[in-house]
C-alpha atoms as a PDB file:
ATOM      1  CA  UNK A   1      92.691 180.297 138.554  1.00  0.00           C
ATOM      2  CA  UNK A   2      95.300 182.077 136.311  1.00  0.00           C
ATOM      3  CA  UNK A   3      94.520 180.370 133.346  1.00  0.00           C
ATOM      4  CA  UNK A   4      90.731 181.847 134.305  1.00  0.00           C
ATOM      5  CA  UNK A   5      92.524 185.243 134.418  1.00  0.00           C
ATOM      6  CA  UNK A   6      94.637 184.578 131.234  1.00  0.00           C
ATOM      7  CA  UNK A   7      91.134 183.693 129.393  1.00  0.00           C
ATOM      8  CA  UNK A   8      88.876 186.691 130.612  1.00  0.00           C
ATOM      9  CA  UNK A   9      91.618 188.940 129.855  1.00  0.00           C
ATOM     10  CA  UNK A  10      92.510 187.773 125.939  1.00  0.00           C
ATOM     11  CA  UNK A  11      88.420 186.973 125.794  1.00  0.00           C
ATOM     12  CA  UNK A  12      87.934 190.952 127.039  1.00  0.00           C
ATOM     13  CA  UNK A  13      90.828 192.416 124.204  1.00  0.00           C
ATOM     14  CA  UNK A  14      89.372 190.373 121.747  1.00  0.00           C
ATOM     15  CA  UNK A  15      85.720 191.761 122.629  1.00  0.00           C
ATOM     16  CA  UNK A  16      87.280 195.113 123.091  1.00  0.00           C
ATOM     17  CA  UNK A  17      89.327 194.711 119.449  1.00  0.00           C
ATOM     18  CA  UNK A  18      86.399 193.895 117.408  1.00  0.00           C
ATOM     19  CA  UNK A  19      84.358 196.613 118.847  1.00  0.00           C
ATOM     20  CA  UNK A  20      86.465 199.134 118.186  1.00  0.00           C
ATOM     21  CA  UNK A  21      87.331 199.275 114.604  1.00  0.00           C
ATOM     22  CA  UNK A  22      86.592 200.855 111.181  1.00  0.00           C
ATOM     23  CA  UNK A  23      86.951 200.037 107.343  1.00  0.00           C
ATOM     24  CA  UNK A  24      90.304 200.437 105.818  1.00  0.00           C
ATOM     25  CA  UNK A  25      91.079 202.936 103.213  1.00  0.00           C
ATOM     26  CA  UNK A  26      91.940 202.000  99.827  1.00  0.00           C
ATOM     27  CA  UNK A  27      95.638 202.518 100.020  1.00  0.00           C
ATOM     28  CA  UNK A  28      95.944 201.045 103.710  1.00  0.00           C
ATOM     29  CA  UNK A  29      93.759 198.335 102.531  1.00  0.00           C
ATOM     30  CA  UNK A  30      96.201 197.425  99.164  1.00  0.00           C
ATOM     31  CA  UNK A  31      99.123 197.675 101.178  1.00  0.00           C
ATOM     32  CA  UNK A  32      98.026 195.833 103.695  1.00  0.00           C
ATOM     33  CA  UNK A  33      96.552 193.105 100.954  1.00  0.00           C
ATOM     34  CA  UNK A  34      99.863 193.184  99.493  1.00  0.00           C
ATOM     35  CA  UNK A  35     102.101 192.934 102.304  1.00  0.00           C
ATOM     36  CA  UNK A  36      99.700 189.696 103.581  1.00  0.00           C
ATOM     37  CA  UNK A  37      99.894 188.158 100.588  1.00  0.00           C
ATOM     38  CA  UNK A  38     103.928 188.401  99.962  1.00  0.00           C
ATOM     39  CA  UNK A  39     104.613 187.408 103.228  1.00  0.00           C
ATOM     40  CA  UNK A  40     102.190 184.282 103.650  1.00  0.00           C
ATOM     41  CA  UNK A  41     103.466 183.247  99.969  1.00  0.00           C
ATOM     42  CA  UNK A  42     107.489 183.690 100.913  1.00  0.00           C
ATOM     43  CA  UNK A  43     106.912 181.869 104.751  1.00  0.00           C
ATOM     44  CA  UNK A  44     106.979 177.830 102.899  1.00  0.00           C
ATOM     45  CA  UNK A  45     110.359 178.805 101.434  1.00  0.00           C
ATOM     46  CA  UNK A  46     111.297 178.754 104.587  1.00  0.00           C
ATOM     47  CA  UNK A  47     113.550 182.454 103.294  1.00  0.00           C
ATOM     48  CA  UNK A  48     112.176 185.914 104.075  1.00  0.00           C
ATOM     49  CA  UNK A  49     115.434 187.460 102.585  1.00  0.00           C
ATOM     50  CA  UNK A  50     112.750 188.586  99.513  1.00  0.00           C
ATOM     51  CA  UNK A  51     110.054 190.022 101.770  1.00  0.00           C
ATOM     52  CA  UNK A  52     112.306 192.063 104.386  1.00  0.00           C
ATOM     53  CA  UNK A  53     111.635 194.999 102.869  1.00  0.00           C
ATOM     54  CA  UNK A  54     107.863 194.480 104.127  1.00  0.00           C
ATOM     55  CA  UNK A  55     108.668 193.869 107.702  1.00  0.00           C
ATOM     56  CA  UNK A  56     110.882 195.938 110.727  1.00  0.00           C
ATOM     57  CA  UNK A  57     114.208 194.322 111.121  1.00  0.00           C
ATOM     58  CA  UNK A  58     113.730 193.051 114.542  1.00  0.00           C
ATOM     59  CA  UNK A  59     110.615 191.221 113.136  1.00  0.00           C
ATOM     60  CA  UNK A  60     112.036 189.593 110.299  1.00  0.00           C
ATOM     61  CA  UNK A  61     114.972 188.092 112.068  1.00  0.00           C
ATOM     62  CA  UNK A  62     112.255 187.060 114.433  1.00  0.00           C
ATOM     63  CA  UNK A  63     110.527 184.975 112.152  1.00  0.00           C
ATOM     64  CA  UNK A  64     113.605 184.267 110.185  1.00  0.00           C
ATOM     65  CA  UNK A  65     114.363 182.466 113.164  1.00  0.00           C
ATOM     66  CA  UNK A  66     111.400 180.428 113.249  1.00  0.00           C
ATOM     67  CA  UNK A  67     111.949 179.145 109.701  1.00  0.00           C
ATOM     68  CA  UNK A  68     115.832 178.110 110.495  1.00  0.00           C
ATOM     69  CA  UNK A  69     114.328 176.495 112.903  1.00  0.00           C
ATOM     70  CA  UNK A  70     112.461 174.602 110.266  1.00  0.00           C
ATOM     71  CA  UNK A  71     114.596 173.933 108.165  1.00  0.00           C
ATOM     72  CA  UNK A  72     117.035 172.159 110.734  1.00  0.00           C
ATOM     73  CA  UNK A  73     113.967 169.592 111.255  1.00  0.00           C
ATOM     74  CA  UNK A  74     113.760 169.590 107.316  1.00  0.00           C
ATOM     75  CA  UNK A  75     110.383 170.737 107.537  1.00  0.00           C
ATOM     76  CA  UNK A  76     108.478 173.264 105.870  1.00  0.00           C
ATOM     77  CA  UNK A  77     105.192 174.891 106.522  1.00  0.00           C
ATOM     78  CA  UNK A  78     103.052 174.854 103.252  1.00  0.00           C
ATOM     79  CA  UNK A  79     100.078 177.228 102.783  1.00  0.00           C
ATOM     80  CA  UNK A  80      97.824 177.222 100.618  1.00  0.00           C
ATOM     81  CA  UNK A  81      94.708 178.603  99.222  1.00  0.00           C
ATOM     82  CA  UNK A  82      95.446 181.908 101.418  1.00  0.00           C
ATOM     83  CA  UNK A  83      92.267 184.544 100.996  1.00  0.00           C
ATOM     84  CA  UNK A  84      91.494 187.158 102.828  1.00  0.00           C
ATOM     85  CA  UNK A  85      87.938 187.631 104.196  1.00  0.00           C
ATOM     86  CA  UNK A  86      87.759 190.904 106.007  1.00  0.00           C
ATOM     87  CA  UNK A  87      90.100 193.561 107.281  1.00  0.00           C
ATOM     88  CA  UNK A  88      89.412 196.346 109.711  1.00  0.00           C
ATOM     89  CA  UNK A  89      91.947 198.768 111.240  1.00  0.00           C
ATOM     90  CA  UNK A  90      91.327 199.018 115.402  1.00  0.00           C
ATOM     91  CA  UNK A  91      91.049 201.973 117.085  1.00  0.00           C
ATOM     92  CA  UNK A  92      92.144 204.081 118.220  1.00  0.00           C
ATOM     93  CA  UNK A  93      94.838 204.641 115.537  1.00  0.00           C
ATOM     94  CA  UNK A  94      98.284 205.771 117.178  1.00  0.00           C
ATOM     95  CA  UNK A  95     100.957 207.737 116.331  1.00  0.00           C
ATOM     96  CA  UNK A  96     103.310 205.977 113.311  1.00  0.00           C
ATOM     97  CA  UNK A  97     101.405 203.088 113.933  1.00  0.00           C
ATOM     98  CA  UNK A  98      98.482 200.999 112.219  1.00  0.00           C
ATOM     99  CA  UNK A  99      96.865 197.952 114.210  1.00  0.00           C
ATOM    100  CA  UNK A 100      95.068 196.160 111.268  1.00  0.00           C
ATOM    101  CA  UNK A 101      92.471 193.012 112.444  1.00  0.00           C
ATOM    102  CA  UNK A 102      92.475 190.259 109.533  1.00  0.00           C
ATOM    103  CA  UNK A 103      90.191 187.786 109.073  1.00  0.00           C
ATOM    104  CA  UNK A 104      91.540 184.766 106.374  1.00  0.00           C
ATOM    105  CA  UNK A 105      91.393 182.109 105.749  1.00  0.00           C
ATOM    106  CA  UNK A 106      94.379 179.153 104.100  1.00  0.00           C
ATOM    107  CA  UNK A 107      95.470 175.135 104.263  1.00  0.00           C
ATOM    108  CA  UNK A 108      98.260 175.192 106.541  1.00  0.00           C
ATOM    109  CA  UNK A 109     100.250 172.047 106.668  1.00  0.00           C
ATOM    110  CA  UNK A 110     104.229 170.955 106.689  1.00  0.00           C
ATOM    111  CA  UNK A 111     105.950 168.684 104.768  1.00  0.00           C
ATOM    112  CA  UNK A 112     109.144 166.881 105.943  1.00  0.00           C
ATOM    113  CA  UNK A 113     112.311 166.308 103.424  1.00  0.00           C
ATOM    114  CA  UNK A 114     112.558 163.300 104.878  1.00  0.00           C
ATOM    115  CA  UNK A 115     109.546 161.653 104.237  1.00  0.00           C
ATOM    116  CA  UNK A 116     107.874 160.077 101.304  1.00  0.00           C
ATOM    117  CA  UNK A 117     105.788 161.820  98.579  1.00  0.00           C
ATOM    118  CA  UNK A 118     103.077 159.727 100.267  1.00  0.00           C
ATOM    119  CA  UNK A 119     102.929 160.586 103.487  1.00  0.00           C
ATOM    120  CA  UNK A 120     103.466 164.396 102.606  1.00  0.00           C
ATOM    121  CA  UNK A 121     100.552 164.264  99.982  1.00  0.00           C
ATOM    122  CA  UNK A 122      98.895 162.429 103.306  1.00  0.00           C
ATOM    123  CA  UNK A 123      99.179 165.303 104.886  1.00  0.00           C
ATOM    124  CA  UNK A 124      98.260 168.150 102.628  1.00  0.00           C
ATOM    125  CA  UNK A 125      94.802 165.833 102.127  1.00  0.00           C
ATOM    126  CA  UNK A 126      94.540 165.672 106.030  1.00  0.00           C
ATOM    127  CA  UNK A 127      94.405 169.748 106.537  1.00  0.00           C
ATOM    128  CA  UNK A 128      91.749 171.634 105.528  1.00  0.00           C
ATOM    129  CA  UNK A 129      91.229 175.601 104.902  1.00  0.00           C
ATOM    130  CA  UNK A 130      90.720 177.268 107.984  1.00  0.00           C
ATOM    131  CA  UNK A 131      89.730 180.336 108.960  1.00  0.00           C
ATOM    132  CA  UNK A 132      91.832 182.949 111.385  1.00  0.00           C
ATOM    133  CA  UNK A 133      92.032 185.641 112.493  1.00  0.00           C
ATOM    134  CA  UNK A 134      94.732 188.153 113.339  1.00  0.00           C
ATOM    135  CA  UNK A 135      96.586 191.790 114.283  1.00  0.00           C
ATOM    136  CA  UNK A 136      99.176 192.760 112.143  1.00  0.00           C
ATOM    137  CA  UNK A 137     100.824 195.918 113.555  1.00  0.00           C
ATOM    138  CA  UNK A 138     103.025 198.107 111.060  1.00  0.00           C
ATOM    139  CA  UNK A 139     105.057 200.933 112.102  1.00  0.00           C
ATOM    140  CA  UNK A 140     106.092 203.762 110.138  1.00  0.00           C
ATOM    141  CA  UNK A 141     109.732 203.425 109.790  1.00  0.00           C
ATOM    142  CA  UNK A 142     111.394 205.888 107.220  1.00  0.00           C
ATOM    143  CA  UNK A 143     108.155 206.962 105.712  1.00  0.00           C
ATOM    144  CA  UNK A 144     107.119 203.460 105.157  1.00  0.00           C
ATOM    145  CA  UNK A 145     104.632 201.128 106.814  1.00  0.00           C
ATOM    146  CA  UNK A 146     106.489 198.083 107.865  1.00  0.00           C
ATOM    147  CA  UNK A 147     105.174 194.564 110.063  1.00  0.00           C
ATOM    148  CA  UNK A 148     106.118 195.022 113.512  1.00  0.00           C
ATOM    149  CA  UNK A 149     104.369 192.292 115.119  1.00  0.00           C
ATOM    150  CA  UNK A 150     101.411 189.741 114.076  1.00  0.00           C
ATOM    151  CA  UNK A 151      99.559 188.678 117.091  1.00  0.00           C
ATOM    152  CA  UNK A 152      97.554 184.679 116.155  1.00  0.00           C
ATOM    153  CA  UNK A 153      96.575 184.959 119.547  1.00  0.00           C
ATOM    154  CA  UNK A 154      92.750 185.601 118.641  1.00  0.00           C
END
């Protein structure tokens, strides 16, 4: 029964979020492309340190976090191939804040330090490119747009 709930309600946001949105402008649209693309090509370093500037504090420790976490399993999450197919910003737009809806798509795999060349190539060759999609949120911190919050839940 709640997992019923939990379903019709992400089922009705996501119905709701692709019905209400509109094309990106140009400069939204290369920051956004730019931000995406940094971030996605810093996260198999398992070190955000370079990318911080792109994301809200509280965020970037966040998924900081995640990678430490990582990297004390000696694993790291390799992506690759990382396009982006469509992006739309939802609506309605609020105050110092952008919602942006990205559909992309990438080979997203992780090796292990402590395996073999083998079974990591094993494992690249096992994933293929998916597609996904997601909401990046930036907030306008000190006349910047930074990453709040990406929600994969779609």
């Amino acid at each position: 029964m709640i997992w019923r709930k939990v379903r019709d309600c992400l089922t009705g946001r996501r119905k709701r979020a692709l019905a209400d949105t509109m094309p990106l402008d140009a400069e939204t649209a290369a920051r956004f492309e730019n931000a995406f693309y940094q971030i996605e090509t810093a996260w198999p370093s398992n070190d955000l340190s370079n990318v911080a500037d792109l994301m809200t504090p509280h965020f970037q420790h966040q998924q900081q976090r995640i990678l430490n976490r990582y990297q004390r399993h000696h694993k790291h999450n390799q992506l690759e191939s990382i396009a982006i197919v469509s992006t739309e910003l939802l609506l309605p737009e609020k105050p110092n804040r952008q919602d942006i809806l990205v559909t992309a798509q990438m080979r997203d795999y992780f090796t292990d330090e402590w395996q073999t060349a083998t079974v990591n190539d094993q494992r690249r060759e096992a994933a293929y490119i998916e597609r996904f999609s997601e909401i990046w949120t930036f907030r306008l911190i000190d006349g910047q747009y930074r990453v709040a919050h990406i929600n994969q839940s779609l």
